[in-house]
Protein backbone atom coordinates (compact mmCIF):
# COMPACT_ATOMS: atom_id res chain seq x y z
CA UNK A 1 0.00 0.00 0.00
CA UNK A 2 1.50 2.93 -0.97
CA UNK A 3 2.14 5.57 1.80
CA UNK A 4 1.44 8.84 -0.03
CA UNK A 5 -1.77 8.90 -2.66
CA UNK A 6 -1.92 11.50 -5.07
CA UNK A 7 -4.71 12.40 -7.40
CA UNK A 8 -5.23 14.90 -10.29
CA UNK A 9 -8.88 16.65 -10.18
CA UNK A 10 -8.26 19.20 -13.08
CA UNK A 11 -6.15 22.04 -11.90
CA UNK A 12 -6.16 20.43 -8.53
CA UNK A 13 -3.63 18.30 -6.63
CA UNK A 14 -4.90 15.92 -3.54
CA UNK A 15 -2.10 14.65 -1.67
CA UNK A 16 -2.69 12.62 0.97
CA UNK A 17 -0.73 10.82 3.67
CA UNK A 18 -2.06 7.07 3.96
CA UNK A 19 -0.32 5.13 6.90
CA UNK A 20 -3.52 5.59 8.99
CA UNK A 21 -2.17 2.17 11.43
CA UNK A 22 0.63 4.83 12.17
CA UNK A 23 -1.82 7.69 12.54
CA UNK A 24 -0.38 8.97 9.31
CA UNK A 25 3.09 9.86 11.11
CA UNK A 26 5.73 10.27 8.91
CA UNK A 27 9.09 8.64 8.54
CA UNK A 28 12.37 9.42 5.74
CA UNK A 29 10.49 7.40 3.04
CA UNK A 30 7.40 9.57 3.23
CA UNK A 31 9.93 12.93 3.75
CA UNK A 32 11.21 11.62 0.53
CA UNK A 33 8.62 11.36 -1.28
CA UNK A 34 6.67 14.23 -0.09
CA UNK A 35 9.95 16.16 -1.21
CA UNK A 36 9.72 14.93 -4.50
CA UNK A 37 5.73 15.52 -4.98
CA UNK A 38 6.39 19.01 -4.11
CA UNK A 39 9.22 19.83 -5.86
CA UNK A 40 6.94 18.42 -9.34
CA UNK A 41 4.28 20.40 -8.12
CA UNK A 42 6.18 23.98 -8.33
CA UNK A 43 6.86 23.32 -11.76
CA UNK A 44 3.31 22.28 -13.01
CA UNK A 45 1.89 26.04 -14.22
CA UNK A 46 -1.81 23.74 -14.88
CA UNK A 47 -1.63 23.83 -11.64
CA UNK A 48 -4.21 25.97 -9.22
CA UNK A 49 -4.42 24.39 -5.63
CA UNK A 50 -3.10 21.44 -3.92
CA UNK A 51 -5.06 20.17 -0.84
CA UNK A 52 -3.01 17.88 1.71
CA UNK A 53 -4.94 15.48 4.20
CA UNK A 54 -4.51 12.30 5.84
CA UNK A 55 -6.62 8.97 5.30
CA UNK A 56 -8.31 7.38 8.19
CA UNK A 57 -8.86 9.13 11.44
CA UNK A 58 -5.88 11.30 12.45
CA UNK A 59 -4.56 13.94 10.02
CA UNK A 60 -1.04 13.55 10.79
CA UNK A 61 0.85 12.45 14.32
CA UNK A 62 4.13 13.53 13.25
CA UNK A 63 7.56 11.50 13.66
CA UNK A 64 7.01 8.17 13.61
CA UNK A 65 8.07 5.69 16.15
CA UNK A 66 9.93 3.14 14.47
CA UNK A 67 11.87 6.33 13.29
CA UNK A 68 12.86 7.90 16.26
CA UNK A 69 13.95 4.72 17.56
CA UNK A 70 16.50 4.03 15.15
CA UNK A 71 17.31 8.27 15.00
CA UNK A 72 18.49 7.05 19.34
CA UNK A 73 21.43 4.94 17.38
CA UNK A 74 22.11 7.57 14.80
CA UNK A 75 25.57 9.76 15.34
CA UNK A 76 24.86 13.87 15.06
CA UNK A 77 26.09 13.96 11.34
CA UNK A 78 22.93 10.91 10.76
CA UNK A 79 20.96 13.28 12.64
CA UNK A 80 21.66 16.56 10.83
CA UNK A 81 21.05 14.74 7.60
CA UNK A 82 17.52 13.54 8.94
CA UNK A 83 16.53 17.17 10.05
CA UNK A 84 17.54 18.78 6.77
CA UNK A 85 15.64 16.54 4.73
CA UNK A 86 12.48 17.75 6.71
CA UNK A 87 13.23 21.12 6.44
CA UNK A 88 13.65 20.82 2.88
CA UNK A 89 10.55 19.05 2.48
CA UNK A 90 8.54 21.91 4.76
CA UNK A 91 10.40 24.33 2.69
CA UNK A 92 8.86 22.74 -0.49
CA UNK A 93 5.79 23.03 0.75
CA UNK A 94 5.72 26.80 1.38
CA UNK A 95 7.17 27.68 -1.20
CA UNK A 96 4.95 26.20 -3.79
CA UNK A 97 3.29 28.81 -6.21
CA UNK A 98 -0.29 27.78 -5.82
CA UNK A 99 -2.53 27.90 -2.79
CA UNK A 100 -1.99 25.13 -0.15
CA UNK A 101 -5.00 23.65 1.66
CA UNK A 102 -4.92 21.13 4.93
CA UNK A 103 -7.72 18.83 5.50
CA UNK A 104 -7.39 17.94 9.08
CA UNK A 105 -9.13 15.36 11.40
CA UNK A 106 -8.40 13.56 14.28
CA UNK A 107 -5.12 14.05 15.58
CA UNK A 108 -2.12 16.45 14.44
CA UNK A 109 0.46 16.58 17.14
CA UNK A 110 4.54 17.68 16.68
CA UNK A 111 5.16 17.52 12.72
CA UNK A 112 1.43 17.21 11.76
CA UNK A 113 1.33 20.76 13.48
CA UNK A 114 4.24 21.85 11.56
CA UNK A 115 2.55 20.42 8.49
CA UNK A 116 -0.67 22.26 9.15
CA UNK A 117 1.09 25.52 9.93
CA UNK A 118 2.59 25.24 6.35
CA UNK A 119 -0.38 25.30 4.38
CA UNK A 120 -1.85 28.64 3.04
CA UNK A 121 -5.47 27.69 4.25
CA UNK A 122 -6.02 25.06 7.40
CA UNK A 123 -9.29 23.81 7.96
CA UNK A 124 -10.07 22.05 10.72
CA UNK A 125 -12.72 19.14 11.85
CA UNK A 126 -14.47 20.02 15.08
CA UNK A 127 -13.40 17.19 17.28
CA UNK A 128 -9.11 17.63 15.87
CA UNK A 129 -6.78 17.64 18.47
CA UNK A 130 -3.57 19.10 18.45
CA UNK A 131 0.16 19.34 20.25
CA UNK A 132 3.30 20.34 20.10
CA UNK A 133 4.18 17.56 21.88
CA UNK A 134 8.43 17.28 21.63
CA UNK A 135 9.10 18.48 24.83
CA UNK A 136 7.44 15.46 26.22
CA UNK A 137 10.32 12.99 24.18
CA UNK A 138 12.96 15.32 25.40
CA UNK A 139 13.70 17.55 22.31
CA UNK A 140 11.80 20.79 20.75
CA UNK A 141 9.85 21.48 17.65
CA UNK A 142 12.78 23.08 16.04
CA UNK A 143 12.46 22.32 11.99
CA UNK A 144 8.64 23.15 12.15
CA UNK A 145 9.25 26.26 14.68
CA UNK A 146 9.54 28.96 11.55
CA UNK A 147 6.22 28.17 10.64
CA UNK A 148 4.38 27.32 13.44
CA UNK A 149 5.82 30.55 15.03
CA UNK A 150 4.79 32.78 11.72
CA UNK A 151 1.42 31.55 12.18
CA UNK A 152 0.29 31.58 15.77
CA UNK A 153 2.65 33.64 17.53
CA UNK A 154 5.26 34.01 20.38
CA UNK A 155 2.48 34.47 23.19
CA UNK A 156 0.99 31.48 22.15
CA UNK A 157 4.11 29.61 21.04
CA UNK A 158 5.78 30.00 24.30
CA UNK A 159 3.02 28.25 26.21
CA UNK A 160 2.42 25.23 23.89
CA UNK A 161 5.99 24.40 22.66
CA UNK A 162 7.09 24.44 26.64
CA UNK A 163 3.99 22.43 28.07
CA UNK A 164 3.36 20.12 25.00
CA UNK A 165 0.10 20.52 26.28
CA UNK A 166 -3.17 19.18 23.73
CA UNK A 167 -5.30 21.82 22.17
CA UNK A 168 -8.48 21.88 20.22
CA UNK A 169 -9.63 23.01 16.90
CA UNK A 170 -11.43 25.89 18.69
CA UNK A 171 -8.47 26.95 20.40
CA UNK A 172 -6.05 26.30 17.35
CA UNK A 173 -8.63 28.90 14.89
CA UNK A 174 -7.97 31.34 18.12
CA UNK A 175 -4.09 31.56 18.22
CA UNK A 176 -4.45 31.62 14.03
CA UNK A 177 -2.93 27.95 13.39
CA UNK A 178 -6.42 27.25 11.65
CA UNK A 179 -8.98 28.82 9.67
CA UNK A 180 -12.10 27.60 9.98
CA UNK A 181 -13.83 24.69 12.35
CA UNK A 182 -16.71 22.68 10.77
CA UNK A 183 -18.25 19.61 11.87
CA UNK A 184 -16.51 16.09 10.99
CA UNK A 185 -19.23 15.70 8.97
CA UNK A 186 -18.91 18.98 6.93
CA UNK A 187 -14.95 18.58 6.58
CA UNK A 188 -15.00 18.03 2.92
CA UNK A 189 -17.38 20.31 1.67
CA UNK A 190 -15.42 22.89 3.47
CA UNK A 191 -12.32 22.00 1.65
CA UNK A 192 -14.46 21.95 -1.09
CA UNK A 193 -15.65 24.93 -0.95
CA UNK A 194 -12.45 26.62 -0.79
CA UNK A 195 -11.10 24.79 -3.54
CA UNK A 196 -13.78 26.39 -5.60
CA UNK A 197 -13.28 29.67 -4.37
CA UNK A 198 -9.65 29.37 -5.15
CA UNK A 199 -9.98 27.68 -8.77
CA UNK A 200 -12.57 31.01 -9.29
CA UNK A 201 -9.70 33.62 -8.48
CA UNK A 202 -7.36 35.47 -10.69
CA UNK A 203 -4.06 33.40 -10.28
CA UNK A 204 -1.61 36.05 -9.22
CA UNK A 205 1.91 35.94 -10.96
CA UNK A 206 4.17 37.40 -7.70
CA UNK A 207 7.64 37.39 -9.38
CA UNK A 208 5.89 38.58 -12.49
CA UNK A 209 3.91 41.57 -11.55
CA UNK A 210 6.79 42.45 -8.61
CA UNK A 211 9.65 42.64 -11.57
CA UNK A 212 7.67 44.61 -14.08
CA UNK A 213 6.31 46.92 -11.00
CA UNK A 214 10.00 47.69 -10.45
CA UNK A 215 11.12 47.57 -13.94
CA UNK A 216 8.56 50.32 -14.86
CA UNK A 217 9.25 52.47 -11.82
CA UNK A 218 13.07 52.32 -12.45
CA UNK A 219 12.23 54.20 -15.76
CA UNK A 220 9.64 56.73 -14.41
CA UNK A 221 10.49 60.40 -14.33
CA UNK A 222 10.17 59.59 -10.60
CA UNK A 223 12.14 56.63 -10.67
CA UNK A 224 14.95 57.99 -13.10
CA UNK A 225 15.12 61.31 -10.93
CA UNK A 226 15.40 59.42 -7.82
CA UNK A 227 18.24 57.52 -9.06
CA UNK A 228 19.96 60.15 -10.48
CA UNK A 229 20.15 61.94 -7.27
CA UNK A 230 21.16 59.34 -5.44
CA UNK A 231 24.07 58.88 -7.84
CA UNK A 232 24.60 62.39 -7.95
CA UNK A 233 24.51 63.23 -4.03
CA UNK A 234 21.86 65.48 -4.49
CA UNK A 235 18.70 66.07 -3.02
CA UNK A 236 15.85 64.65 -5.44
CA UNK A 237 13.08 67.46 -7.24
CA UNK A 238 10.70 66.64 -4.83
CA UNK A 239 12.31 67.79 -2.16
CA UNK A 240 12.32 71.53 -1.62
């Protein structure tokens, strides 16, 4: 069975993490793969939204066991390798030029909060439960922190990377990890709805209207004056 599905709906990319027996945690196969699914993702221009979710009934549980028992034997060179193929993956992921949507249910503790953090637009089943639950093992949520951080905050940051302490959906949409809370049973309409909000919208070129907003300013009377001036040590026309 493989452990990431992925399926083409039109200009839309489901990806979906499917070890549910493992809660959907993740290990370096399905960092791997993720990485590579991503990476083909930035370069498909068909492309308008991707929506990430988890099969069965937790979203995502983060590190997986039989992982971080074989990371205890690994030396701090095995280690660094591990943790930079994460951070590339997350890095992937929020960097992708297209809208990124999490579908998430049931559990998302350590990584699966890192995961959810990520994504453009998080929406979250009612009963979801949450956790950024390293400092229980002993370590921190370091290679996630950037993004969880970005998105709820050092207030709330401070209290739930030191305590590790569980959280709900209500109280994740508070501190800003998630968007909107629906019913279980209204998870996928939500997403759906979204999706159709999203594949309804202008796509917005970034690099492609920032260069050619600079590129015209640079040779606007105001643009070629200020430059000038500056190159000149001189004070620029507007300035009486």
């Amino acid at each position: 069975m493989p452990s990431i599905l992925t399926e083409r709906d039109g200009p839309i990319l489901r990806v979906t993490l499917n070890r549910p027996e493992v809660r959907n945690a993740f290990d370096e196969e399905v960092i791997a793969f993720l990485t590579g699914v991503f990476s083909g993702a930035a370069q498909d221009q068909s492309l308008r939204a991707v929506v990430l979710a988890g099969t069965g009934k937790a979203f995502c549980a983060g590190a997986d066991v039989a992982w971080m028992s074989k990371a205890i034997a690994y030396s701090r060179t095995e280690n660094l390798s591990d943790a930079e193929d994460l951070a590339r993956m997350l890095e992937r992921l929020d960097t992708l030029p297209m809208p990124v949507i999490a579908r998430v249910q049931g559990a998302a503790l350590g990584g699966g909060v890192g995961l959810a953090a990520v994504c453009d637009i998080a929406i979250a089943a009612d009963d979801a439960v949450f956790a950024l639950s390293e400092v229980k093992l002993g370590i921190l949520p370091a290679v996630i922190a950037p993004y969880v951080l970005r998105k709820i905050g050092i207030s709330a940051a401070r209290e739930l990377f030191l305590t590790g302490s569980r959280f709900g959906a209500a109280r994740a949409k508070e501190i800003g990890l998630v968007h909107e809370v629906v019913p279980a049973a209204e998870l996928d309409a939500a997403v759906a709805s979204h999706v159709r909000e999203i594949a309804g919208a202008h796509p917005n070129d970034v690099i492609g209207l920032t260069t050619n907003t600079i590129a015209a300013q640079r040779v606007s009377q105001e643009g070629q004056e200020g430059l000038r001036a500056f190159l000149e040590k001189r004070k620029p026309s507007w300035i009486a």
